[in-house]
Protein backbone atom coordinates (compact mmCIF):
# COMPACT_ATOMS: atom_id res chain seq x y z
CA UNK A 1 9.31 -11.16 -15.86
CA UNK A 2 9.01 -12.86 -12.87
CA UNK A 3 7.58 -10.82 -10.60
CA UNK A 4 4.85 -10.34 -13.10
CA UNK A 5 4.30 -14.32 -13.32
CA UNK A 6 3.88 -14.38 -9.56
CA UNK A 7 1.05 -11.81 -9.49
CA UNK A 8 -0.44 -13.57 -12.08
CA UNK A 9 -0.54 -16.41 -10.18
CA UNK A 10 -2.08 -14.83 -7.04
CA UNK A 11 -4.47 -13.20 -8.57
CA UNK A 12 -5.65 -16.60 -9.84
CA UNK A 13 -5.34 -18.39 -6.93
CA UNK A 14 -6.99 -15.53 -5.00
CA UNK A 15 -10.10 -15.91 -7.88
CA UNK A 16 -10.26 -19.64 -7.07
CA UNK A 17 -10.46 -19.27 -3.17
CA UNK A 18 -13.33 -16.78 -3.32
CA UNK A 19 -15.57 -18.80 -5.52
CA UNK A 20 -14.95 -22.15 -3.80
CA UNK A 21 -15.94 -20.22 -0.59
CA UNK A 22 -18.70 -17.81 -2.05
CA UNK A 23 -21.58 -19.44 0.02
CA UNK A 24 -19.80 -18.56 3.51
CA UNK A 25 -18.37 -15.53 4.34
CA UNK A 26 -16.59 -16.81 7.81
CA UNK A 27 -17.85 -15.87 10.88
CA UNK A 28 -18.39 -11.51 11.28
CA UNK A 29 -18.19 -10.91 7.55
CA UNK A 30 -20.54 -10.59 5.25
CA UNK A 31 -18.89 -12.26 2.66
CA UNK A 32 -15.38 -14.03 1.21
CA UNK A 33 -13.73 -11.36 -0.55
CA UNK A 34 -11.89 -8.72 1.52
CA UNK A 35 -10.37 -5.05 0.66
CA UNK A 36 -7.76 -3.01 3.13
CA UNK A 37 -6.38 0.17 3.06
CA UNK A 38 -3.72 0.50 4.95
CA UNK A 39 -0.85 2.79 6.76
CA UNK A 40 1.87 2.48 8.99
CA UNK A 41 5.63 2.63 9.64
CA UNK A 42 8.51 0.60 7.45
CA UNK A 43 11.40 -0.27 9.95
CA UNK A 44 14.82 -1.35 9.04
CA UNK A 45 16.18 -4.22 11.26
CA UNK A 46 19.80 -5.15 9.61
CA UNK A 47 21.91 -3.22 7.08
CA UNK A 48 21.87 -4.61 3.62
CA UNK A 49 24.75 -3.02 2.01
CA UNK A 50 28.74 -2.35 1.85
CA UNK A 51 29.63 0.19 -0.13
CA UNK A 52 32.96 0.59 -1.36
CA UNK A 53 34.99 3.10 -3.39
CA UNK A 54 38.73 3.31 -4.62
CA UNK A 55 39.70 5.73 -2.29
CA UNK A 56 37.75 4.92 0.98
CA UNK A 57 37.39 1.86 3.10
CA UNK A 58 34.54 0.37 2.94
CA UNK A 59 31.21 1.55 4.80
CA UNK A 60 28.40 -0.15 5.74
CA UNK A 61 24.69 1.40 3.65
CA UNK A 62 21.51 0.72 5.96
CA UNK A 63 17.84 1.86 5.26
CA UNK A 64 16.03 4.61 7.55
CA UNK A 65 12.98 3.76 9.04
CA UNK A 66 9.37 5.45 7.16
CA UNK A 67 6.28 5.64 6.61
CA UNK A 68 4.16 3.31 4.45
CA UNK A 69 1.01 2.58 2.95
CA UNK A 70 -0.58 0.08 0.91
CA UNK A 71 -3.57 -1.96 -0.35
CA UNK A 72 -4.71 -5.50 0.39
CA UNK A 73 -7.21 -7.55 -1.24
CA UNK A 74 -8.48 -11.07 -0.79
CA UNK A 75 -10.84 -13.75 0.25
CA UNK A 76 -11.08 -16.44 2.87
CA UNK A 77 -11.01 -20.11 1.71
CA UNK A 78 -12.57 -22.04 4.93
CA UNK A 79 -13.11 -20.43 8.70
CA UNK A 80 -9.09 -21.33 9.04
CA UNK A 81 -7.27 -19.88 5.91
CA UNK A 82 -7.30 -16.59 4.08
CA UNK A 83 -5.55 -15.89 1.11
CA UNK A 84 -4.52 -12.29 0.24
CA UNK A 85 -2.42 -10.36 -2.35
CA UNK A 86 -1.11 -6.91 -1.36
CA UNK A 87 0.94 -4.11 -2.29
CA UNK A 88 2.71 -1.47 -0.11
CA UNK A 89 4.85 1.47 -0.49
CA UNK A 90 7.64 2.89 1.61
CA UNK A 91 10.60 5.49 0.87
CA UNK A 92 13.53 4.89 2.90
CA UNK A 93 16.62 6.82 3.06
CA UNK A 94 19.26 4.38 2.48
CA UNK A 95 22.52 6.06 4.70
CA UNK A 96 25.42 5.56 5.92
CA UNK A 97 25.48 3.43 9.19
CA UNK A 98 26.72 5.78 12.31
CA UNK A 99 25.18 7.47 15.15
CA UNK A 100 24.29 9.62 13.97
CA UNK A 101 23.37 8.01 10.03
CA UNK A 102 24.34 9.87 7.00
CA UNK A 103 22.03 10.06 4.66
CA UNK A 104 22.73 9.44 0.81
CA UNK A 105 19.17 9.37 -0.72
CA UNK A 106 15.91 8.60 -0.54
CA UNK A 107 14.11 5.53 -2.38
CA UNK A 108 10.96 4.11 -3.24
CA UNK A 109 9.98 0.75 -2.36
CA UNK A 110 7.36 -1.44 -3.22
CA UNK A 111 6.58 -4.47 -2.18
CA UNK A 112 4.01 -6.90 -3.14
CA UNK A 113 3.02 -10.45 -1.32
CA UNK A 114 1.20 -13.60 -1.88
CA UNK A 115 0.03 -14.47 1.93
CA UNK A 116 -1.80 -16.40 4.02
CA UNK A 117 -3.51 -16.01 6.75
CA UNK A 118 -3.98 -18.24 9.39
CA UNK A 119 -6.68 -17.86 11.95
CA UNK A 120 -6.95 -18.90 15.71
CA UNK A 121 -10.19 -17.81 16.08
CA UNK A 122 -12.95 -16.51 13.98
CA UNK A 123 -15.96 -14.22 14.83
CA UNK A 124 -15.98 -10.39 15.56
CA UNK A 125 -12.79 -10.52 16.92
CA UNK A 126 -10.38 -12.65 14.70
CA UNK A 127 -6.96 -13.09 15.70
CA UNK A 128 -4.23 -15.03 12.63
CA UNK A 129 -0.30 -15.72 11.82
CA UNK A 130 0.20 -14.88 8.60
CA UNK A 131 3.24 -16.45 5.75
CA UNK A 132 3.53 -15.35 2.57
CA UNK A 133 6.17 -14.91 -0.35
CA UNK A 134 6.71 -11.91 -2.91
CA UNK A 135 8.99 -9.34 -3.83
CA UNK A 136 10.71 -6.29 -2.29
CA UNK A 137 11.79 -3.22 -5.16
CA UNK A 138 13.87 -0.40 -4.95
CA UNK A 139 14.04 0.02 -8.92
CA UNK A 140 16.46 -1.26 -11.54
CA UNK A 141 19.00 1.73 -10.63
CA UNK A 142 19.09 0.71 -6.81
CA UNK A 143 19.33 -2.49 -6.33
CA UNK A 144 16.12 -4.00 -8.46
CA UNK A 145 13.50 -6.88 -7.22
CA UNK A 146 14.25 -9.41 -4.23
CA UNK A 147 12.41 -11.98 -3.61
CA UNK A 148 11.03 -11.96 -0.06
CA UNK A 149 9.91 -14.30 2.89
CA UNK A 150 7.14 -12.56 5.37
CA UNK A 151 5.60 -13.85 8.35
CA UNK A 152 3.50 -12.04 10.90
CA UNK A 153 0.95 -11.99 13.59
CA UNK A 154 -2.56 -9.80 12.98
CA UNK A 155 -6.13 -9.16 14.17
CA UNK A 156 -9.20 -8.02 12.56
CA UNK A 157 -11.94 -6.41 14.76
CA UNK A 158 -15.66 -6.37 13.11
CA UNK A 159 -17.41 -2.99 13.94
CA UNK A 160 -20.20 -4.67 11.24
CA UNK A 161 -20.43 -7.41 8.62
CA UNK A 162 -19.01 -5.43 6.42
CA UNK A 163 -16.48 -2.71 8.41
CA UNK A 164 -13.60 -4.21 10.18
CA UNK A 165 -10.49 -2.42 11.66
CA UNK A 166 -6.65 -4.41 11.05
CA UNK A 167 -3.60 -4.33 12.66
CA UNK A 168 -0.50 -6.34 11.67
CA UNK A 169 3.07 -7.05 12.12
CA UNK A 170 4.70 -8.70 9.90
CA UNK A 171 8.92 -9.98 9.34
CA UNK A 172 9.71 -9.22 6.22
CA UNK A 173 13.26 -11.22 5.13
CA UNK A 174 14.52 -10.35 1.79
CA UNK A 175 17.27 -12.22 -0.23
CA UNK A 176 20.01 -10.16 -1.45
CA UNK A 177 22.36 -12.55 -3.30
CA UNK A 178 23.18 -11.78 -6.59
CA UNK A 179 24.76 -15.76 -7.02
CA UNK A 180 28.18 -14.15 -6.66
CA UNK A 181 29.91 -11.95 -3.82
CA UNK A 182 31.86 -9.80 -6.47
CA UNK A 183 28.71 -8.71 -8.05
CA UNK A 184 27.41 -4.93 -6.80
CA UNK A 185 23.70 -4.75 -6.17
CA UNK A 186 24.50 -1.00 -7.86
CA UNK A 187 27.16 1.61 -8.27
CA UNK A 188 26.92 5.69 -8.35
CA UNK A 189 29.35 7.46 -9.41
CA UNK A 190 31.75 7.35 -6.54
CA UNK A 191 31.44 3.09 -5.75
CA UNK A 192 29.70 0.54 -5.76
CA UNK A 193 27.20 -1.18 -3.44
CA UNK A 194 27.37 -4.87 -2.65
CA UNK A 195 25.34 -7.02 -0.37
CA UNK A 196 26.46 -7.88 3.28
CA UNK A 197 24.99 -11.54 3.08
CA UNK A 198 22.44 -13.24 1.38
CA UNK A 199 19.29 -12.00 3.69
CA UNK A 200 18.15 -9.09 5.32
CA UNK A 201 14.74 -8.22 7.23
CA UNK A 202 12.41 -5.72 8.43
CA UNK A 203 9.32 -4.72 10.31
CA UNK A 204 6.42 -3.50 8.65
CA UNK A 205 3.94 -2.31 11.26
CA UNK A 206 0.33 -1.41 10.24
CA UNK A 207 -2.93 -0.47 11.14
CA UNK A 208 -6.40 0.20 8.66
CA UNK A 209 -9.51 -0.45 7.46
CA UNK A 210 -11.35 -3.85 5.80
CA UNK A 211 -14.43 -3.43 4.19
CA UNK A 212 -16.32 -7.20 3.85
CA UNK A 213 -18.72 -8.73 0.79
């Protein structure tokens, strides 16, 4: 599977960076390798789907905003780069586009990345960009895995060398293009669902807690 072969891969990678840079922990931390916990909001910036059914015209399917929450781990490679693999989970309602929306359901989502972070400045106060690639699922029965472009902006504040506090933003774009534009991304059993183009993004917003060694 290739989602699979990609964590493999950044779990490797990630194993590489932290012993090439076990003798310096960067600048506030007491070490390479870092863990996060962290929470904040999942928001929707451009509707995904069209949904269409034999007796209807078509509609336009959109995600709800939520709450998420995840885990990060990994370990900087030199005072400029990081590199860290992370997982989060979200569950959207995916509805019908209106004002008010409708909604049809509600979805789990997880996402994992492969990023990297990018620092201006290192020390207690560390701001960085971060760029990173992974995958964005809803399950096989809505819609399956999409590969997924992030990039971001974060800061990590050091209360000690080994306590930090995060916040990040991050633009998530996912590809949605099944190769074809007659293909549905999934069907219930009034229509099906098909993708609107071949991208579309959102706006993870987070805040939580590192712990250094």
């Amino acid at each position: 599977m290739r989602v699979r072969g990609v964590l493999l891969a950044a779990l490797s990678t990630i194993l590489l960076v932290a012993g090439a840079s076990a003798q310096t922990g960067g600048d506030g931390a007491a070490g390479p390798w870092q863990v996060t916990l962290f929470g904040g909001g999942w928001n929707a910036i451009t509707v995904p789907y069209v949904y269409r059914t034999p007796s209807a015209p078509p509609a336009e399917v959109g995600f709800g905003n939520a709450p998420m929450f995840g885990l990060a781990v990994g370990a900087n490679a030199s005072p400029l780069l990081g590199v860290e693999l992370s997982w989060s989970q979200t569950n959207p309602a995916q509805q019908f586009t209106g004002s008010p929306p409708t909604p049809i359901r509600t979805v789990i989502m997880n996402i994992f990345e492969l990023d990297s972070l990018w620092y201006f400045h290192r020390g207690t106060f560390q701001a960085y960009g971060t760029l990173g690639l992974g995958g964005s699922s809803t399950g096989s029965s809505f819609g399956g895995t999409n590969f997924t472009v992030a990039v971001g902006l974060g800061v990590k504040a050091f209360l000690s060398p080994h306590f930090a506090v995060r916040a990040d933003v991050k633009w998530d774009n996912s590809y949605g293009n099944l190769g074809r534009s007659t293909d549905p991304a999934f069907c219930d059993s009034a229509g099906c669902y098909f993708y609107r183009g071949s991208w579309y993004s959102s706006l993870p917003v987070t805040a939580g807690l590192t712990y250094a060694f």
